[in-house]
PDB file of N, CA and C in Angstrom:
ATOM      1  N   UNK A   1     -15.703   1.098   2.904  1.00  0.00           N
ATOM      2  CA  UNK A   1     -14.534   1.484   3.680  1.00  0.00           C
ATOM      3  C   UNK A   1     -13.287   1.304   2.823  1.00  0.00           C
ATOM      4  N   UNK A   2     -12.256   2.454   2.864  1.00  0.00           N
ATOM      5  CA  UNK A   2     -11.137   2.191   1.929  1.00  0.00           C
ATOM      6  C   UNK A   2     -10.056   1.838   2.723  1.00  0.00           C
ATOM      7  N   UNK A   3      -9.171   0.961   2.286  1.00  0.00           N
ATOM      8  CA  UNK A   3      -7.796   0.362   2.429  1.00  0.00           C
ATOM      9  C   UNK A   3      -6.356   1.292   2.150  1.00  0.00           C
ATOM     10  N   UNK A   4      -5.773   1.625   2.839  1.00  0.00           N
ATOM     11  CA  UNK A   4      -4.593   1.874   2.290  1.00  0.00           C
ATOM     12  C   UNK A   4      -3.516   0.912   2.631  1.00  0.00           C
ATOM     13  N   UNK A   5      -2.783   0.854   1.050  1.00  0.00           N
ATOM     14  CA  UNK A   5      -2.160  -0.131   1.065  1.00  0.00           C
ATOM     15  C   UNK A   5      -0.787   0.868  -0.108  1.00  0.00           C
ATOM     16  N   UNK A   6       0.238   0.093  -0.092  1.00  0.00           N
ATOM     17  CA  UNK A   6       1.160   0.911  -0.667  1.00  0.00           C
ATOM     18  C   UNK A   6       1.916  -0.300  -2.054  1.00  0.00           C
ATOM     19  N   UNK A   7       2.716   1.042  -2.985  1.00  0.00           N
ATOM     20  CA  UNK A   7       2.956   0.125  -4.148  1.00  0.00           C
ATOM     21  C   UNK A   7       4.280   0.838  -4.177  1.00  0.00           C
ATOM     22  N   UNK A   8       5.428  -0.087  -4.559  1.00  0.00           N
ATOM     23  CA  UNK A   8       6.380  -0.121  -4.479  1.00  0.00           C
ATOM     24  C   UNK A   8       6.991   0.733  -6.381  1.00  0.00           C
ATOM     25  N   UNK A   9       7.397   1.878  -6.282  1.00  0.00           N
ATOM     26  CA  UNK A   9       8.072   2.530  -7.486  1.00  0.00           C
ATOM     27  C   UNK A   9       9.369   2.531  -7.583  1.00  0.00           C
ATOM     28  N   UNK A  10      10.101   1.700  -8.839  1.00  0.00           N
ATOM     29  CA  UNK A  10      11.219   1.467  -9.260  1.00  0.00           C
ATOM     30  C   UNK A  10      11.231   2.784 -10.435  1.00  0.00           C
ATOM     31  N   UNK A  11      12.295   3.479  -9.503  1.00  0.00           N
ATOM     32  CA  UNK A  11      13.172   4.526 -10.579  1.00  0.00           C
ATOM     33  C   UNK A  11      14.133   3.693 -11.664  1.00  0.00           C
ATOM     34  N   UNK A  12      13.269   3.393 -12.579  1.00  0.00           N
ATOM     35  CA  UNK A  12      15.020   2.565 -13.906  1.00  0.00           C
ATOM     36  C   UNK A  12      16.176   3.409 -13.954  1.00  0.00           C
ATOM     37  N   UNK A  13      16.191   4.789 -14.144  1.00  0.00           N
ATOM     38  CA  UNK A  13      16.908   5.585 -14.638  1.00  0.00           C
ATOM     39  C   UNK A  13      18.143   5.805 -13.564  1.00  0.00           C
ATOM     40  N   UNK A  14      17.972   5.081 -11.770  1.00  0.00           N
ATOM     41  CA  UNK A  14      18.921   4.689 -10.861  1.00  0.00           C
ATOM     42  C   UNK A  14      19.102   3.352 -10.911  1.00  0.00           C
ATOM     43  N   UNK A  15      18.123   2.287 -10.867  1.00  0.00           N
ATOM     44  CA  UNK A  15      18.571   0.937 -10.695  1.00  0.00           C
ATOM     45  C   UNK A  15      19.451   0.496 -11.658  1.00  0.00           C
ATOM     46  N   UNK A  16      20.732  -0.197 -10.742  1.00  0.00           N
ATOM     47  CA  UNK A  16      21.546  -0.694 -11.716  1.00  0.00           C
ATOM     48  C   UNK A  16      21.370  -2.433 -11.455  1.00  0.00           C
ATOM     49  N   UNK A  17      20.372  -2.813 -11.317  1.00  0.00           N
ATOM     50  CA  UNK A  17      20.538  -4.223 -11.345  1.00  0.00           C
ATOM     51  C   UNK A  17      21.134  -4.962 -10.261  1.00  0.00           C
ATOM     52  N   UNK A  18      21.240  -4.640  -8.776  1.00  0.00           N
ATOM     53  CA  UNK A  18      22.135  -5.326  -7.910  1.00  0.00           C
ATOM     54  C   UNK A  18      21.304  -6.286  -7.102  1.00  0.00           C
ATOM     55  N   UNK A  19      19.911  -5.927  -6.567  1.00  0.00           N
ATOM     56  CA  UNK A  19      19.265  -7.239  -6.509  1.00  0.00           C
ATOM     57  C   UNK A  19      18.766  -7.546  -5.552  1.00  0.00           C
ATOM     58  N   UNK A  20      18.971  -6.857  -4.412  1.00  0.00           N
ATOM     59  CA  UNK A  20      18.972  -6.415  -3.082  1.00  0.00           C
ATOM     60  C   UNK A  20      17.475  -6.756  -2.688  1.00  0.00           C
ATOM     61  N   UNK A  21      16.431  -5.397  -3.167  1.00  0.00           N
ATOM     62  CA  UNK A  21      15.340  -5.687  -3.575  1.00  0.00           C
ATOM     63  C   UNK A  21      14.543  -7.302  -3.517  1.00  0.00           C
ATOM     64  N   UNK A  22      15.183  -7.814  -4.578  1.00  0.00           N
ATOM     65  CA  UNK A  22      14.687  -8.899  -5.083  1.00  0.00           C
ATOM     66  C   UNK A  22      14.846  -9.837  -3.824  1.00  0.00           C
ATOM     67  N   UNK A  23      15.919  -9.934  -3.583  1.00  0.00           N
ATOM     68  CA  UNK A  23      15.792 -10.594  -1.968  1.00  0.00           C
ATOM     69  C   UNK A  23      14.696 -11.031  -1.122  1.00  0.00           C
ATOM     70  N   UNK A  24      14.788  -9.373  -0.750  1.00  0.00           N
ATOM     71  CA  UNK A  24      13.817  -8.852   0.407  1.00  0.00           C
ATOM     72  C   UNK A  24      12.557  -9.155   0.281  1.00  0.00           C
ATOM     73  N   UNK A  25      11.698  -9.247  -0.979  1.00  0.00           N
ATOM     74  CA  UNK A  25      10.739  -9.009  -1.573  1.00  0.00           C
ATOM     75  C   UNK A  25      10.526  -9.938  -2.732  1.00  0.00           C
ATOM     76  N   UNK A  26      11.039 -11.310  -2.221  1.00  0.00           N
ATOM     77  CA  UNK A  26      10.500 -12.350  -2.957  1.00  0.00           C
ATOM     78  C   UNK A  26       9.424 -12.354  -3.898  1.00  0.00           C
ATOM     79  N   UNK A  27       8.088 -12.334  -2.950  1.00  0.00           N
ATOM     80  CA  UNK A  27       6.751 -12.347  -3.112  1.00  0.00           C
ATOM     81  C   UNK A  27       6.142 -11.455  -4.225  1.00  0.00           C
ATOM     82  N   UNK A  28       7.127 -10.022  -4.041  1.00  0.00           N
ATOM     83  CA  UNK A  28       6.581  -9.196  -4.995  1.00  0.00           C
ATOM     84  C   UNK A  28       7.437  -9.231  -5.873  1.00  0.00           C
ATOM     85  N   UNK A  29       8.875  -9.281  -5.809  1.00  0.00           N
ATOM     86  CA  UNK A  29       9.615  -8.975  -7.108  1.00  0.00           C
ATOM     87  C   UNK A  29      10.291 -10.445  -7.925  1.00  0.00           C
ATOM     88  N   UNK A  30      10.854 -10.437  -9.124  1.00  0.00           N
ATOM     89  CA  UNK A  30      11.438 -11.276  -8.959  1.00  0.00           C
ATOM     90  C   UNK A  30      12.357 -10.630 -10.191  1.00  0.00           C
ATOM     91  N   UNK A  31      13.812 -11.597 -10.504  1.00  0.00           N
ATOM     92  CA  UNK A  31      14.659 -10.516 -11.272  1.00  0.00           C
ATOM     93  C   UNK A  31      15.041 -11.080 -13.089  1.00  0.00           C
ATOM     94  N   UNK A  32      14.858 -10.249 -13.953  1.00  0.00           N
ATOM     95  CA  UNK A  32      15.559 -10.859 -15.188  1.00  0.00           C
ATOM     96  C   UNK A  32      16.576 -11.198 -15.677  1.00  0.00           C
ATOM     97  N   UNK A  33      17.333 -11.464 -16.494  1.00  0.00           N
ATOM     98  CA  UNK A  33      17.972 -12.292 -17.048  1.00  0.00           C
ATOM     99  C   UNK A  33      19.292 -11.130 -16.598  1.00  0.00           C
ATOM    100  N   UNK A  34      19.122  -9.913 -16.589  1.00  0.00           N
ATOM    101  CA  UNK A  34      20.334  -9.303 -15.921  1.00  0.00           C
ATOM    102  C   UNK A  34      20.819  -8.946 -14.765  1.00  0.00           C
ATOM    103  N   UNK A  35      19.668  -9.052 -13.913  1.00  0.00           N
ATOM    104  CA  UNK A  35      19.396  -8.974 -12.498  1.00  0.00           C
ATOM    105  C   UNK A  35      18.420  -7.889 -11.902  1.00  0.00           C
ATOM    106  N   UNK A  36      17.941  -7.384 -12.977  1.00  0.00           N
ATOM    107  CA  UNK A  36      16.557  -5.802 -12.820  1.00  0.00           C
ATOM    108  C   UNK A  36      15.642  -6.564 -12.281  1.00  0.00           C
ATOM    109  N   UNK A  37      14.907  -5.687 -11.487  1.00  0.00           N
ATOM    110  CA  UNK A  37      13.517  -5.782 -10.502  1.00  0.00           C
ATOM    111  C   UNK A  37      12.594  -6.561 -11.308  1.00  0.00           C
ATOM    112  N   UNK A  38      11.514  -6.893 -11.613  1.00  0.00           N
ATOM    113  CA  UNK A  38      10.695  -7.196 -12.218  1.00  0.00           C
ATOM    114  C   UNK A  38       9.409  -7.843 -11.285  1.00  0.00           C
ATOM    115  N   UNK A  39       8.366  -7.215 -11.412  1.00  0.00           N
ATOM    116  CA  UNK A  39       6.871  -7.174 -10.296  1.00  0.00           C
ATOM    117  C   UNK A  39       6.935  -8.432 -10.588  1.00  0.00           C
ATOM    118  N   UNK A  40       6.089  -9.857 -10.072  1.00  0.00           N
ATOM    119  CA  UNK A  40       5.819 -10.907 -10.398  1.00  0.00           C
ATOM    120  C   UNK A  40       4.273 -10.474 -11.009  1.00  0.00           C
ATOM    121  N   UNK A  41       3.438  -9.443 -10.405  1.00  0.00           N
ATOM    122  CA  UNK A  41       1.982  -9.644 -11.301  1.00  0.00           C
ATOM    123  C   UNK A  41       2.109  -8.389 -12.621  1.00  0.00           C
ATOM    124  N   UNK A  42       3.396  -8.239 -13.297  1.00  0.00           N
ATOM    125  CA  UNK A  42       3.373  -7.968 -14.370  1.00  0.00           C
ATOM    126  C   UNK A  42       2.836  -6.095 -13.967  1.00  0.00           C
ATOM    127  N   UNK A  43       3.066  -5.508 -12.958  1.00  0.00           N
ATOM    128  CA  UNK A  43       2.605  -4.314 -12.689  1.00  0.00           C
ATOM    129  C   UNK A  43       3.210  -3.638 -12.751  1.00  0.00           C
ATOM    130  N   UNK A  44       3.429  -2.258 -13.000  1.00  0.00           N
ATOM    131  CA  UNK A  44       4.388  -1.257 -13.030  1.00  0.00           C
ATOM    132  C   UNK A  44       5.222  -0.534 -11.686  1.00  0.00           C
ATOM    133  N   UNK A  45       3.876  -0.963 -10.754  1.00  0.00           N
ATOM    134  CA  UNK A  45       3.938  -0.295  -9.618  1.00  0.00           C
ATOM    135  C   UNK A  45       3.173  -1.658  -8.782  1.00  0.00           C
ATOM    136  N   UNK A  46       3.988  -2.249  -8.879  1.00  0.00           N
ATOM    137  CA  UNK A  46       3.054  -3.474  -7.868  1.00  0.00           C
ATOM    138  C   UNK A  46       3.037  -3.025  -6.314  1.00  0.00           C
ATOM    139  N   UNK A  47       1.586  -3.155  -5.861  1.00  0.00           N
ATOM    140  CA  UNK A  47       0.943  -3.702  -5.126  1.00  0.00           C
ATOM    141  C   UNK A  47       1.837  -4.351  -3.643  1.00  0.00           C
ATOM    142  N   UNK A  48       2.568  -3.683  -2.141  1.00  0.00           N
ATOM    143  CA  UNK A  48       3.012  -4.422  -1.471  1.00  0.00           C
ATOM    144  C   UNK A  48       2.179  -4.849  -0.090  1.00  0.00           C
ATOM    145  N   UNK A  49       1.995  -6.308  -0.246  1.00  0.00           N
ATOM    146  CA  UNK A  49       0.426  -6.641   0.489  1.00  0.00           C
ATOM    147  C   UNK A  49       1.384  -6.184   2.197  1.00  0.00           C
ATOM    148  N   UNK A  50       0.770  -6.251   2.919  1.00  0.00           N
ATOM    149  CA  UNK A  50       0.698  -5.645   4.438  1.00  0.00           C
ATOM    150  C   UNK A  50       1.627  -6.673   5.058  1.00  0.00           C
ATOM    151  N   UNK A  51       1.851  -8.033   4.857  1.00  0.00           N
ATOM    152  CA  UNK A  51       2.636  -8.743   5.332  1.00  0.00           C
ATOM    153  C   UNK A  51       4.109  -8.692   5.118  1.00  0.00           C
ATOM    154  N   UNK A  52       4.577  -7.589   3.941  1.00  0.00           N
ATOM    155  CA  UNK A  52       5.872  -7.864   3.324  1.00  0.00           C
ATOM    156  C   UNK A  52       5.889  -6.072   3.427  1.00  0.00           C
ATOM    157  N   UNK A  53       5.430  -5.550   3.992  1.00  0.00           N
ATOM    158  CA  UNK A  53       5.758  -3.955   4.387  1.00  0.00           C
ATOM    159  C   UNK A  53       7.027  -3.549   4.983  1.00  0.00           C
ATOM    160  N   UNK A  54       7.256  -4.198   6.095  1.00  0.00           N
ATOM    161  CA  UNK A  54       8.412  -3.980   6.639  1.00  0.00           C
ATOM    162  C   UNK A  54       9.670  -4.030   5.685  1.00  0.00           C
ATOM    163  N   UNK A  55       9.271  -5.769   4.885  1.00  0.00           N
ATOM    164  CA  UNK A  55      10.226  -5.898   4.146  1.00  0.00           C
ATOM    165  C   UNK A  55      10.401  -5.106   2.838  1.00  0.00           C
ATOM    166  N   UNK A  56       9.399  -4.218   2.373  1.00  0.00           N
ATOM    167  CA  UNK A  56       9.475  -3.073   1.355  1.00  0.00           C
ATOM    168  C   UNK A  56      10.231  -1.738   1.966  1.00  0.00           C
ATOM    169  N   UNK A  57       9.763  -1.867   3.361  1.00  0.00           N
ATOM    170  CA  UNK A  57      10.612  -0.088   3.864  1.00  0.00           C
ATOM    171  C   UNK A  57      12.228  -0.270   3.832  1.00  0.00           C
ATOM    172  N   UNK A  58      12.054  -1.908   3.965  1.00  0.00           N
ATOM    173  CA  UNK A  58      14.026  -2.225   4.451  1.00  0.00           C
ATOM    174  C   UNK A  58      14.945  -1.978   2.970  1.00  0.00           C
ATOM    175  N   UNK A  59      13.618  -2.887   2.172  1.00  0.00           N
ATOM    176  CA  UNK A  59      14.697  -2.455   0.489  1.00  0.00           C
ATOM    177  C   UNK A  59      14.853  -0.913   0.496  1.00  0.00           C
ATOM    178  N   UNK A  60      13.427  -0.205   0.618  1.00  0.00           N
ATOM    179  CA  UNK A  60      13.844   1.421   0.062  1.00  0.00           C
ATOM    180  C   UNK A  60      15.118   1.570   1.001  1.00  0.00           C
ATOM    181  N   UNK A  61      15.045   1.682   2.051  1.00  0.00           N
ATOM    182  CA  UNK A  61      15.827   1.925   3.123  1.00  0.00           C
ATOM    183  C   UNK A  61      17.795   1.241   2.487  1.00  0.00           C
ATOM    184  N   UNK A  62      17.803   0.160   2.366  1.00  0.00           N
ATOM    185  CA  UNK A  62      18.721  -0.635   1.740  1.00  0.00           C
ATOM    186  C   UNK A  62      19.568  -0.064   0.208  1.00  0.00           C
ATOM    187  N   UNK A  63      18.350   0.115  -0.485  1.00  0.00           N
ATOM    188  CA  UNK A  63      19.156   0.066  -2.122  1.00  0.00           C
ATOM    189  C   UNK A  63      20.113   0.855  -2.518  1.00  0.00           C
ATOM    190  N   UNK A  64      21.230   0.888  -2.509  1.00  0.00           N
ATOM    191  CA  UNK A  64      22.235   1.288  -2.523  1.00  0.00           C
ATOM    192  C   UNK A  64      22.404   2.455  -4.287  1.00  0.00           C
ATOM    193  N   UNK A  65      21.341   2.002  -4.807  1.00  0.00           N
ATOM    194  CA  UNK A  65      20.951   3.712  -5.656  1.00  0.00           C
ATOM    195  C   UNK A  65      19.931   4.381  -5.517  1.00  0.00           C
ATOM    196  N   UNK A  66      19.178   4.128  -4.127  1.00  0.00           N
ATOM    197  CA  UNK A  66      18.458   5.273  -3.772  1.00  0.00           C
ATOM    198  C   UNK A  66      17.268   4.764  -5.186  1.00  0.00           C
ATOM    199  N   UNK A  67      16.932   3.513  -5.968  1.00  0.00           N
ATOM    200  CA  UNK A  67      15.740   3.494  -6.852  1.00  0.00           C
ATOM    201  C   UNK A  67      14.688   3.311  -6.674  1.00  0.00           C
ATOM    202  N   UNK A  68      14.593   3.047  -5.281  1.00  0.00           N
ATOM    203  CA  UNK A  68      12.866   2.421  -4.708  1.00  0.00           C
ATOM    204  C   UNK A  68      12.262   3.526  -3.365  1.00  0.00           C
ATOM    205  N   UNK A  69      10.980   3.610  -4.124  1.00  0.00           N
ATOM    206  CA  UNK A  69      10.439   4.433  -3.091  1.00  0.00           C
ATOM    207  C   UNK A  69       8.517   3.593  -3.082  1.00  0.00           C
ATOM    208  N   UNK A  70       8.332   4.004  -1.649  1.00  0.00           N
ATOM    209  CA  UNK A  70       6.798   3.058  -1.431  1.00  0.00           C
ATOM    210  C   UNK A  70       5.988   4.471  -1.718  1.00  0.00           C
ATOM    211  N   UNK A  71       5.010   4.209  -2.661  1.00  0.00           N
ATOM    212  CA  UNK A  71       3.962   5.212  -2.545  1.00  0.00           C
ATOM    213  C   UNK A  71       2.036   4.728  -2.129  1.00  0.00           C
ATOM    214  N   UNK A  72       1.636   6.154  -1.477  1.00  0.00           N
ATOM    215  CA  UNK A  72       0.282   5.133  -0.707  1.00  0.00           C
ATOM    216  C   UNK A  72      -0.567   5.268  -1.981  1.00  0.00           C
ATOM    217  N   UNK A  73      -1.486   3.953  -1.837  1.00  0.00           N
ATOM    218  CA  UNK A  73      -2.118   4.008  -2.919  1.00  0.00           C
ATOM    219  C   UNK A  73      -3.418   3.294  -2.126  1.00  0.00           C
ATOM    220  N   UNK A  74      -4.847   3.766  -2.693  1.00  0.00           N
ATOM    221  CA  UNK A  74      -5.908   3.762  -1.566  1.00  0.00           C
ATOM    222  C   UNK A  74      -6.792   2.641  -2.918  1.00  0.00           C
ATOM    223  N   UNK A  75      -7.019   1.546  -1.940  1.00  0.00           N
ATOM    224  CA  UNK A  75      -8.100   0.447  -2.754  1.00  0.00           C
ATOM    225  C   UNK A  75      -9.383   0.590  -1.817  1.00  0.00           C
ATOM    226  N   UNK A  76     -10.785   0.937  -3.076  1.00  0.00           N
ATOM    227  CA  UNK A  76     -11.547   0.823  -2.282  1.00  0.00           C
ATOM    228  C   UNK A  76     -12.702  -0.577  -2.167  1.00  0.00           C
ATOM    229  N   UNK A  77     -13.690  -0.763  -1.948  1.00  0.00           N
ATOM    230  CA  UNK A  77     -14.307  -2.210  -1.976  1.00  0.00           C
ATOM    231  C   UNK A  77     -14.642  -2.184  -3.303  1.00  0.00           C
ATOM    232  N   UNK A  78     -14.863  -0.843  -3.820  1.00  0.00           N
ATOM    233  CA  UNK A  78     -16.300  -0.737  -5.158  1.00  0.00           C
ATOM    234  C   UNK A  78     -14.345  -1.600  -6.331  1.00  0.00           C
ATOM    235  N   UNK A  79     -14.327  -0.956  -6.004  1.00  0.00           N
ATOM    236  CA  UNK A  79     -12.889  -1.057  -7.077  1.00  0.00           C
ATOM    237  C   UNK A  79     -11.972  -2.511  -7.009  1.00  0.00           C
ATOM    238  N   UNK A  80     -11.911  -3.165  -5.642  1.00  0.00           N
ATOM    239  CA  UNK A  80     -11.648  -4.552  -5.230  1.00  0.00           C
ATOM    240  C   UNK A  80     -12.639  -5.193  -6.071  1.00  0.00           C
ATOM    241  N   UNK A  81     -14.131  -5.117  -6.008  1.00  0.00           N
ATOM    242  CA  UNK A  81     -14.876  -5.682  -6.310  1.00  0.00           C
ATOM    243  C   UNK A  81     -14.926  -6.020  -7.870  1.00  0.00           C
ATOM    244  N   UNK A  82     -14.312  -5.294  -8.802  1.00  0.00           N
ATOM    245  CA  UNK A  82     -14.379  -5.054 -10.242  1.00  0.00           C
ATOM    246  C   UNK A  82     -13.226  -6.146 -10.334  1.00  0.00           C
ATOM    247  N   UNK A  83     -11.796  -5.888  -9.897  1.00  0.00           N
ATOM    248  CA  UNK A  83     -11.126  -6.575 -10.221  1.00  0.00           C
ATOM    249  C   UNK A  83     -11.346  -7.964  -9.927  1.00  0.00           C
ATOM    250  N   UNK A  84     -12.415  -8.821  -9.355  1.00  0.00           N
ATOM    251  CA  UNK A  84     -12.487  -9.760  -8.901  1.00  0.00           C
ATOM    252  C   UNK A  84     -13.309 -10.814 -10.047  1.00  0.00           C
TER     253      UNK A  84
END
């Protein structure tokens, strides 16, 4: 049975570093030394687990350059299972 679950895409070429994001989305983001997004598991497109959803629609919804958008991304068991 597959999961859909969604991963959070940072446009660089809008984010200017304000941080908003990072807030909202503790768990998943956290920020560098200038104030840019940065995944905590080192992902490009991290992973936003089901508990912090709301709080991913509020950043897209929020970011004041329009840089974050949630895209669905489908995990299945065979593929859970590898990464484990």
């Amino acid at each position: 049975m597959a999961e859909v679950t969604q991963r959070l895409h940072i446009d660089w070429t809008r984010c200017d570093g304000r941080g908003l994001c990072t807030e909202l989305l503790p768990d998943v983001l956290t920020r560098d030394d200038w104030g840019y997004p940065l995944a905590r598991k080192a992902a490009r497109e991290p992973l936003v687990p089901g508990e912090s959803l709301k709080y991913a629609k509020a950043a897209v919804k929020r970011c004041p350059r329009l840089a974050l958008r949630l895209l669905p991304t489908v995990e299945t068991e065979a593929r859970q299972t590898k990464c484990e």
